[in-house]
Protein backbone atom coordinates (compact mmCIF):
# COMPACT_ATOMS: atom_id res chain seq x y z
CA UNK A 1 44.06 -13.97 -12.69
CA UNK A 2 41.58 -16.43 -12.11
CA UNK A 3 38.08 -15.59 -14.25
CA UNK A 4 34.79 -15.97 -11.45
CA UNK A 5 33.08 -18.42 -12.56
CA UNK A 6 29.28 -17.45 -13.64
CA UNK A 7 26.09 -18.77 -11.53
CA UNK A 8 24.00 -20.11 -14.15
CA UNK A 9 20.41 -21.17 -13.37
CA UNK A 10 19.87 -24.90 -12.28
CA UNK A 11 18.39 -26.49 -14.28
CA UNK A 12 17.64 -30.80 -14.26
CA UNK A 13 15.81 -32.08 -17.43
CA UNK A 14 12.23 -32.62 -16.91
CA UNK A 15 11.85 -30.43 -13.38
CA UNK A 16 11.29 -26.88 -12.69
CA UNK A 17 13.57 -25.15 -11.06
CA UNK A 18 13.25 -22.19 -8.23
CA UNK A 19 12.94 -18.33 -9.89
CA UNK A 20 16.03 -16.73 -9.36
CA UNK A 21 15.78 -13.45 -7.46
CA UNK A 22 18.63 -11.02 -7.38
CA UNK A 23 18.95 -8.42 -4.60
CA UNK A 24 21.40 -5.69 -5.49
CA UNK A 25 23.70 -4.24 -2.72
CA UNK A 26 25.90 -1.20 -2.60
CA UNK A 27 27.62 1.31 0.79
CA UNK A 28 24.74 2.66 2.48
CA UNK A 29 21.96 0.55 1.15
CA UNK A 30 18.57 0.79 3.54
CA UNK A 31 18.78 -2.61 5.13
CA UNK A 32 15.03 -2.90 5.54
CA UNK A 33 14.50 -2.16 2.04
CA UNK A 34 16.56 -5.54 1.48
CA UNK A 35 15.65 -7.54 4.24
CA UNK A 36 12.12 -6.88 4.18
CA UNK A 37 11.00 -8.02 0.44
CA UNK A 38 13.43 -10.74 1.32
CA UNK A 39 11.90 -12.18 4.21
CA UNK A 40 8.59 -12.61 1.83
CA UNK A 41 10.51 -14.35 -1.00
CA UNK A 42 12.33 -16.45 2.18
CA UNK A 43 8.81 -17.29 3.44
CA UNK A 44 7.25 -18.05 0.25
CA UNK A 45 10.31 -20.20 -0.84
CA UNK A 46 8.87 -22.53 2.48
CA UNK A 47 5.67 -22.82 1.57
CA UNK A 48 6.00 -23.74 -2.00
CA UNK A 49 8.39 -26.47 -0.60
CA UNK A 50 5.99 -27.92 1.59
CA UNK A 51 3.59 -27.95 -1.40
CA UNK A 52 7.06 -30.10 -3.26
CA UNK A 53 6.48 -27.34 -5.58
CA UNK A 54 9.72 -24.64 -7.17
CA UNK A 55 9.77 -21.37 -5.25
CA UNK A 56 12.58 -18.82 -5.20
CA UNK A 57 16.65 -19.01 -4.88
CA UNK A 58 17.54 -16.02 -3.00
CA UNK A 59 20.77 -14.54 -4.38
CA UNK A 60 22.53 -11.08 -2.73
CA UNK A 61 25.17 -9.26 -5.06
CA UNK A 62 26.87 -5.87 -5.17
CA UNK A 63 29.65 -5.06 -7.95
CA UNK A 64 32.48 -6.51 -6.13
CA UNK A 65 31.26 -8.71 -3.90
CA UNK A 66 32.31 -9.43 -0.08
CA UNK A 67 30.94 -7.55 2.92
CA UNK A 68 28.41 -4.29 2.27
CA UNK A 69 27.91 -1.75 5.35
CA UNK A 70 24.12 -0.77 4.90
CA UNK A 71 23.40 2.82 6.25
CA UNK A 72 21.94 1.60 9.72
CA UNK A 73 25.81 0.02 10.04
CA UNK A 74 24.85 -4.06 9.29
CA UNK A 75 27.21 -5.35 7.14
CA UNK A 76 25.56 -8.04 4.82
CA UNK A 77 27.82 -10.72 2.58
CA UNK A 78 27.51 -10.79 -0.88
CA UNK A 79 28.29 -12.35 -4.39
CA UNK A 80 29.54 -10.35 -7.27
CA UNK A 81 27.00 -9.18 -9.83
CA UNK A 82 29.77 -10.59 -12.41
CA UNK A 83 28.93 -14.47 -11.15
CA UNK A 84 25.12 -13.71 -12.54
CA UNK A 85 24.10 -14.15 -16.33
CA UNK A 86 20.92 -11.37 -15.94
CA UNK A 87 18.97 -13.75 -18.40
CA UNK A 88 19.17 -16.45 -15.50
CA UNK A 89 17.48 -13.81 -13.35
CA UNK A 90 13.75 -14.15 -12.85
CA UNK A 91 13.08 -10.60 -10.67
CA UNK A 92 15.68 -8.09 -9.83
CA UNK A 93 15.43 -6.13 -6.80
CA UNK A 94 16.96 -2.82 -6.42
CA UNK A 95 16.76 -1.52 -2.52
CA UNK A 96 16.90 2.04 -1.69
CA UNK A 97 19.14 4.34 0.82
CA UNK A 98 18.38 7.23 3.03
CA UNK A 99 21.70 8.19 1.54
CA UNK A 100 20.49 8.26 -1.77
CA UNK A 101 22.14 11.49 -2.96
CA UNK A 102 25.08 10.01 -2.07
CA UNK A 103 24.71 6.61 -3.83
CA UNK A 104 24.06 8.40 -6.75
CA UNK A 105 27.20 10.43 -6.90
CA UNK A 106 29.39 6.76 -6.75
CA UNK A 107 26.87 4.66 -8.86
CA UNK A 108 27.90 4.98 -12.50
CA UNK A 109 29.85 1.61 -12.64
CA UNK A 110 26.49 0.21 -11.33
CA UNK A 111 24.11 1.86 -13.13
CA UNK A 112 26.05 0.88 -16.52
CA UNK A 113 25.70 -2.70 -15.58
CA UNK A 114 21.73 -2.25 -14.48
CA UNK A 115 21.15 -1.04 -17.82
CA UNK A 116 22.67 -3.41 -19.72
CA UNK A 117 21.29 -6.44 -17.00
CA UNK A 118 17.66 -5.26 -16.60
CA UNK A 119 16.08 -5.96 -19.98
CA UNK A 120 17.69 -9.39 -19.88
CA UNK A 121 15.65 -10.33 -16.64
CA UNK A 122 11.53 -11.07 -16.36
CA UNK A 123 10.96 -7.95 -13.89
CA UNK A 124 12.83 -5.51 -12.49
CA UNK A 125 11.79 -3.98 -9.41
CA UNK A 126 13.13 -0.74 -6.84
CA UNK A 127 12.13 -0.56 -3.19
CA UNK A 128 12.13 3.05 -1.90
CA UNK A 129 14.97 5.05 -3.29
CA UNK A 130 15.99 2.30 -5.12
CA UNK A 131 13.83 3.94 -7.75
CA UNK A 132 16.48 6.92 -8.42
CA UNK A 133 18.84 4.26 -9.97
CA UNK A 134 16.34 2.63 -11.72
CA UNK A 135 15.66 6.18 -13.10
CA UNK A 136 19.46 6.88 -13.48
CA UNK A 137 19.56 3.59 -15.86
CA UNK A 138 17.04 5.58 -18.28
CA UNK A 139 14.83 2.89 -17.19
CA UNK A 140 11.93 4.84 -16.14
CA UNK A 141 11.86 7.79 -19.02
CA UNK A 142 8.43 8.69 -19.69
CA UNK A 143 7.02 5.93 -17.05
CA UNK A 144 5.07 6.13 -14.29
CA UNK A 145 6.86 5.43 -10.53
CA UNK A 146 6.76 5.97 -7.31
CA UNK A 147 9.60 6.30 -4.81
CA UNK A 148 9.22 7.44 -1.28
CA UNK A 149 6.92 10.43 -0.15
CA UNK A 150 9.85 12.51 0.74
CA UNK A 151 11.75 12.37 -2.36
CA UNK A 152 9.62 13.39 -5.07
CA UNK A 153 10.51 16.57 -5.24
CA UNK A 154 14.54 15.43 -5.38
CA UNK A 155 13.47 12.72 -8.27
CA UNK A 156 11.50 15.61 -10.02
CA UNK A 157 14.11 17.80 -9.97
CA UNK A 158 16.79 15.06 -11.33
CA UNK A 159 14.78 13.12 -13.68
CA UNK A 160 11.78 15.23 -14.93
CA UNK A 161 10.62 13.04 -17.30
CA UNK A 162 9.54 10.63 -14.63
CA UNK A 163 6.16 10.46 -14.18
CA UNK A 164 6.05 10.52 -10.47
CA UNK A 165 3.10 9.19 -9.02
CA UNK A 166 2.23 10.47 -5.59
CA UNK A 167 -0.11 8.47 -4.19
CA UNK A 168 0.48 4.50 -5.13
CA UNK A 169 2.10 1.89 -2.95
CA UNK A 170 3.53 0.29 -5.76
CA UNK A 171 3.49 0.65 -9.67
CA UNK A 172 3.83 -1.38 -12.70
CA UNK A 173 5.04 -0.31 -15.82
CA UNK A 174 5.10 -3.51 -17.61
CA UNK A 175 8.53 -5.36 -16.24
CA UNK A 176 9.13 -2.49 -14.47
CA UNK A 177 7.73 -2.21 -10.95
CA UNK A 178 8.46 0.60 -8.32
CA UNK A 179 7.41 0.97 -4.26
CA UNK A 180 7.04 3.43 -2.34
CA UNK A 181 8.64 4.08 1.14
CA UNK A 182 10.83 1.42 2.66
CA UNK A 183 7.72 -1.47 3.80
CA UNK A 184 5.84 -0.61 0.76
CA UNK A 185 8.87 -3.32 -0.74
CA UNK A 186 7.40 -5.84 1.41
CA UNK A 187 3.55 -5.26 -0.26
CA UNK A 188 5.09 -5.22 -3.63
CA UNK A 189 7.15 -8.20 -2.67
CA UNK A 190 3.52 -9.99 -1.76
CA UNK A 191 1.90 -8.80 -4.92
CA UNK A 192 4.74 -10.77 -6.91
CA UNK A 193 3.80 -13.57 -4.45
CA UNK A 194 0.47 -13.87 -5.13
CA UNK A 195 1.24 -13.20 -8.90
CA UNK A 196 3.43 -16.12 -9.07
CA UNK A 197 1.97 -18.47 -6.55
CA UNK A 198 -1.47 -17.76 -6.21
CA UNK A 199 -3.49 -16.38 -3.36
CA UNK A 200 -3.36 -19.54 -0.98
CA UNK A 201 0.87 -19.14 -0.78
CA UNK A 202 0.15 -15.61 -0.50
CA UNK A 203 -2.18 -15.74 2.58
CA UNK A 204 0.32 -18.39 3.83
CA UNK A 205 3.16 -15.58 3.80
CA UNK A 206 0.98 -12.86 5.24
CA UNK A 207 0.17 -14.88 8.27
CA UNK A 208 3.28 -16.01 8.92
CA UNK A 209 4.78 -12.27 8.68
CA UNK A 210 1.96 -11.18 10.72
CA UNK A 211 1.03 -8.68 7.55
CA UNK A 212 -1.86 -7.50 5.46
CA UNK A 213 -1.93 -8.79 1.62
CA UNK A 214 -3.94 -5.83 1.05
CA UNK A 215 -2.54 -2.20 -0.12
CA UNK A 216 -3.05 -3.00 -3.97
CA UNK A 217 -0.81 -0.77 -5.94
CA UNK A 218 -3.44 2.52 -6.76
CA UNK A 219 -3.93 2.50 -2.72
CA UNK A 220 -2.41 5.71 -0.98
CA UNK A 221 0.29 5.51 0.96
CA UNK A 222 -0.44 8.31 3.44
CA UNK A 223 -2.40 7.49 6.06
CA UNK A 224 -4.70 10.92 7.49
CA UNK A 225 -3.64 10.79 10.98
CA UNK A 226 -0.26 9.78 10.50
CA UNK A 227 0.28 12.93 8.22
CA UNK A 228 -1.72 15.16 10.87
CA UNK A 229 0.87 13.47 13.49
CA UNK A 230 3.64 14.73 10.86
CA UNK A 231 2.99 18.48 11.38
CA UNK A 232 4.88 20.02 14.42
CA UNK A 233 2.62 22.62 14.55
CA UNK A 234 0.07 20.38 14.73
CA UNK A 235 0.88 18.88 17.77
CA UNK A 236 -0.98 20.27 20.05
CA UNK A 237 -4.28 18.75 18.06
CA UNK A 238 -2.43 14.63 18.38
CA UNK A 239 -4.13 13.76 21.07
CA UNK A 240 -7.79 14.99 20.28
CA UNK A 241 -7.29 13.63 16.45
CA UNK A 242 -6.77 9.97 18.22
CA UNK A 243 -9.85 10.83 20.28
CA UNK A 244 -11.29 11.65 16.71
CA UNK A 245 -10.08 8.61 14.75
CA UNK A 246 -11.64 6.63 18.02
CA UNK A 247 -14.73 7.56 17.88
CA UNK A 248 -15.57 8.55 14.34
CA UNK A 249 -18.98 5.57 15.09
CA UNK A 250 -20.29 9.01 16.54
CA UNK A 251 -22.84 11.28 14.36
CA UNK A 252 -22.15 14.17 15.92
CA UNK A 253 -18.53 15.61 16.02
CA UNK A 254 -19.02 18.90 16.05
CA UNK A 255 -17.14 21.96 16.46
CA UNK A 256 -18.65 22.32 20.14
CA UNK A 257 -18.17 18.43 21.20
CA UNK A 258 -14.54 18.51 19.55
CA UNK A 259 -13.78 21.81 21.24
CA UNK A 260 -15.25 20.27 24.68
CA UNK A 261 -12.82 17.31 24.27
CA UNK A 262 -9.54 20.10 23.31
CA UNK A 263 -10.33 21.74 26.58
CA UNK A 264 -10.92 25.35 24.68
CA UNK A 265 -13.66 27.65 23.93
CA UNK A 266 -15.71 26.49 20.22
CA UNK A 267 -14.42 29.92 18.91
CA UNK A 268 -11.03 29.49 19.63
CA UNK A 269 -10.42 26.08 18.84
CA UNK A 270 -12.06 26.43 15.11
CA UNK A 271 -9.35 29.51 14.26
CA UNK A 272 -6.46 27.64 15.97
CA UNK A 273 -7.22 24.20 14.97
CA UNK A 274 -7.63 25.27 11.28
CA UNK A 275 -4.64 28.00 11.99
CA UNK A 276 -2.23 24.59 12.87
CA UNK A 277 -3.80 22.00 10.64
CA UNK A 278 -5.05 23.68 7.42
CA UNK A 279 -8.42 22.53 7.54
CA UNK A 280 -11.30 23.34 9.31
CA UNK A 281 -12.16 20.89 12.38
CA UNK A 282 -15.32 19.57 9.74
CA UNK A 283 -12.94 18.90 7.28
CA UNK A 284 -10.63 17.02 9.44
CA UNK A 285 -13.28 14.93 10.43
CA UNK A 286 -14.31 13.86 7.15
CA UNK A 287 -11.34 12.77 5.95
CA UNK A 288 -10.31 11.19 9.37
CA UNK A 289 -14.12 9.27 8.23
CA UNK A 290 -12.76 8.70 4.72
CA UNK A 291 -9.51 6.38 5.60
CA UNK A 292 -11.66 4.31 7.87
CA UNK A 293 -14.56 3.85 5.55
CA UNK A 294 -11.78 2.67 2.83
CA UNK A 295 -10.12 0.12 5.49
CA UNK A 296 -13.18 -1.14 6.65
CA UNK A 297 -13.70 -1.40 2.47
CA UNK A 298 -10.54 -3.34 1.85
CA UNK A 299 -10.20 -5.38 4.81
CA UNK A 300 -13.96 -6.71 5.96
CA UNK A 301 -17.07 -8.02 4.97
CA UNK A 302 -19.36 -5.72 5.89
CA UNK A 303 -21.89 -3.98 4.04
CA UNK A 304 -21.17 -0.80 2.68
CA UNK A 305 -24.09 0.58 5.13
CA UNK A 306 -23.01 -1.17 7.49
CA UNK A 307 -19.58 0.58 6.94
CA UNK A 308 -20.83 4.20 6.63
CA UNK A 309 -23.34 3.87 10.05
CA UNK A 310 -19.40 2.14 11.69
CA UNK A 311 -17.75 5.47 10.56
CA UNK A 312 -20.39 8.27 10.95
CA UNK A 313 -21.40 8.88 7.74
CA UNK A 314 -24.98 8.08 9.04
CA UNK A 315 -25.75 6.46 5.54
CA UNK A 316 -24.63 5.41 2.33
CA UNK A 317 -25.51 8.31 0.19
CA UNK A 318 -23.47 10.65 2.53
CA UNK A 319 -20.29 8.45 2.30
CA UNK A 320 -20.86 7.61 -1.49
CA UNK A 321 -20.47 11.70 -1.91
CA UNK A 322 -18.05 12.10 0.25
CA UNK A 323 -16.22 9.07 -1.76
CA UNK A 324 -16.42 10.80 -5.19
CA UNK A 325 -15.35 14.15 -3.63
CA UNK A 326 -12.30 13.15 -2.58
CA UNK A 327 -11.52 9.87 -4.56
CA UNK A 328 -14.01 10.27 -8.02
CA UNK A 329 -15.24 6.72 -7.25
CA UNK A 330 -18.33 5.17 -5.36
CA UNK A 331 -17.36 3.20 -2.17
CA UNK A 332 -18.64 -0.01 -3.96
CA UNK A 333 -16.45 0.67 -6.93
CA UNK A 334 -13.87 0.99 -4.43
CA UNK A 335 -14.30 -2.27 -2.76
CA UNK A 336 -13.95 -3.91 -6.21
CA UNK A 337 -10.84 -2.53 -6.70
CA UNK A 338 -9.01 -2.56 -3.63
CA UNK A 339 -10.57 -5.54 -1.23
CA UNK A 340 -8.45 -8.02 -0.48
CA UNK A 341 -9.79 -11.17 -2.28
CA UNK A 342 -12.86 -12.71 0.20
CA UNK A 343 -13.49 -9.42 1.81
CA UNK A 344 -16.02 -7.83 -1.19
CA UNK A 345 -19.16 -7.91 0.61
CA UNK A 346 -22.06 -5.44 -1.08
């Protein structure tokens, strides 16, 4: 039987060569999970070419190589894992599954060679679910991840001493990185961008993908009305919480103006719309004012008062409470953290 021949990096004296990343395939993987972080080492591959400068060799391997059937039903060609040396591996990507469970209950042959491959690579990354065999590897004991929204409580459960954070797009744990749900890949997939080559490339990317480099890794990744939307009790409310989210420039959105626009007496509609949200129309409001106060934060240049008049707040000093009541920072501490780079207006 003929041995497969290895795929070592290229390497020419004198020149650099492209970073090597490795996307890892298995049955059922979440083919946006792949393509997606792919697409933004595809696009920044281009760019650094245009500059004459190394960018990235995109490689795609599962165990045994050949065709993969991804859970939405694609099938996707790959190599075997056994062509790649992991030490000629820059990043290694580990996509996720809605299937997860599943994966897990067939993935000891490749979680036996993750372990044994990851600490020979630079970084080692997990979109989505991709986290639970990152976690099965013993690669994230006592570390803090993420994973998607709806499967803490299932990583919790099989691998308590995960640190599981809740809120973060993305996380690094030295070479370790994890995402959160499926797109957050593509935002940790531009944070490696913009890591290796530089904001300019970056920016490049972004605009050609028609996305934000933005959502820094400590940002949530729950957006207010989407989880309102979320709640089928809640439905009735959708409607009037778009009205809300449209017109939060307003000072007044009151129990009487809000109950005006839900077509029901002010009485009723504060016990119902706390009885089918959980919080009181006031509250809603001020966290609906919240998430736009923090886009505005991360994405323009604006002036924070400028910001709170935009979202309601009336001034500063009411956002800047309302800021370290739900987030224990200042809204100009939070610019400094989170803007995207040219956006930090005072």
């Amino acid at each position: 039987m003929t041995k497969t021949p290895e795929l070592l990096p290229n390497r020419s004296a004198g020149r650099l060569r492209p970073k090597r990343v490795l996307f890892v395939a298995f049955p059922d993987i979440g083919l946006l999970d792949l393509t997606g972080a792919q697409t933004v080492f595809w696009a920044a591959n281009k760019a650094m070419e245009a500059r004459g400068l190394p960018g990235y060799e995109r490689c795609t391997a599962s165990l045994d190589g050949g065709l993969v059937r991804s859970a939405e039903g694609l099938e996707v060609q790959t190599d075997s894992l056994a062509r790649f040396r992991p030490s000629s591996v820059d990043t290694l990507v580990l996509p996720g599954s809605p299937h997860m469970a599943r994966v897990l209950d067939h993935s000891a042959p490749l979680v036996k060679w993750l372990r044994r491959a990851s600490g020979k690579t630079r970084r080692t990354i997990s979109v989505c679910s991709g986290a639970f065999l990152l976690a099965a590897a013993g690669l994230l004991d006592h570390k803090r991840a993420t994973t998607h929204w709806l499967m803490f409580d299932m990583m919790g459960q099989r691998f308590p001493s995960v640190e599981i954070d809740r809120d973060a797009i993305f996380v690094q744990q030295g070479p370790i990185w994890t995402s959160a749900g499926v797109t957050a890949g593509i935002d940790l997939a531009m944070a490696l961008v913009e890591a290796d080559c530089g904001h300019e490339v970056a920016m490049e990317v972004a605009r050609e993908l028609v996305v934000y480099l933005k959502r820094p890794g400590g940002q949530s990744q729950f957006s207010e009305l989407l989880q309102a939307q979320a709640e089928d009790s809640a439905a009735m409310f959708d409607e009037l919480n778009l009205w809300i989210a449209g017109n939060l420039e307003r000072p007044n959105l009151g129990v009487e103006q809000l109950a005006e626009q839900a077509h029901m007496s002010p009485r009723n509609f504060a016990r119902v719309y706390k009885q089918k949200t959980g919080r009181t129309p006031a509250k809603a409001v001020e966290v609906f004012r919240l998430e736009a106060a923090r886009r505005l934060l991360e994405d323009s240049t604006r002036n924070v008062d400028q910001i709170a008049m935009l979202c309601g707040f009336a001034d500063e000093e009411r956002m800047r409470v309302t800021f370290q009541r739900h987030l224990g920072v200042a809204p100009r501490d939070y610019r400094r953290r989170f803007a995207v780079r040219g956006s930090s207006a005072t």
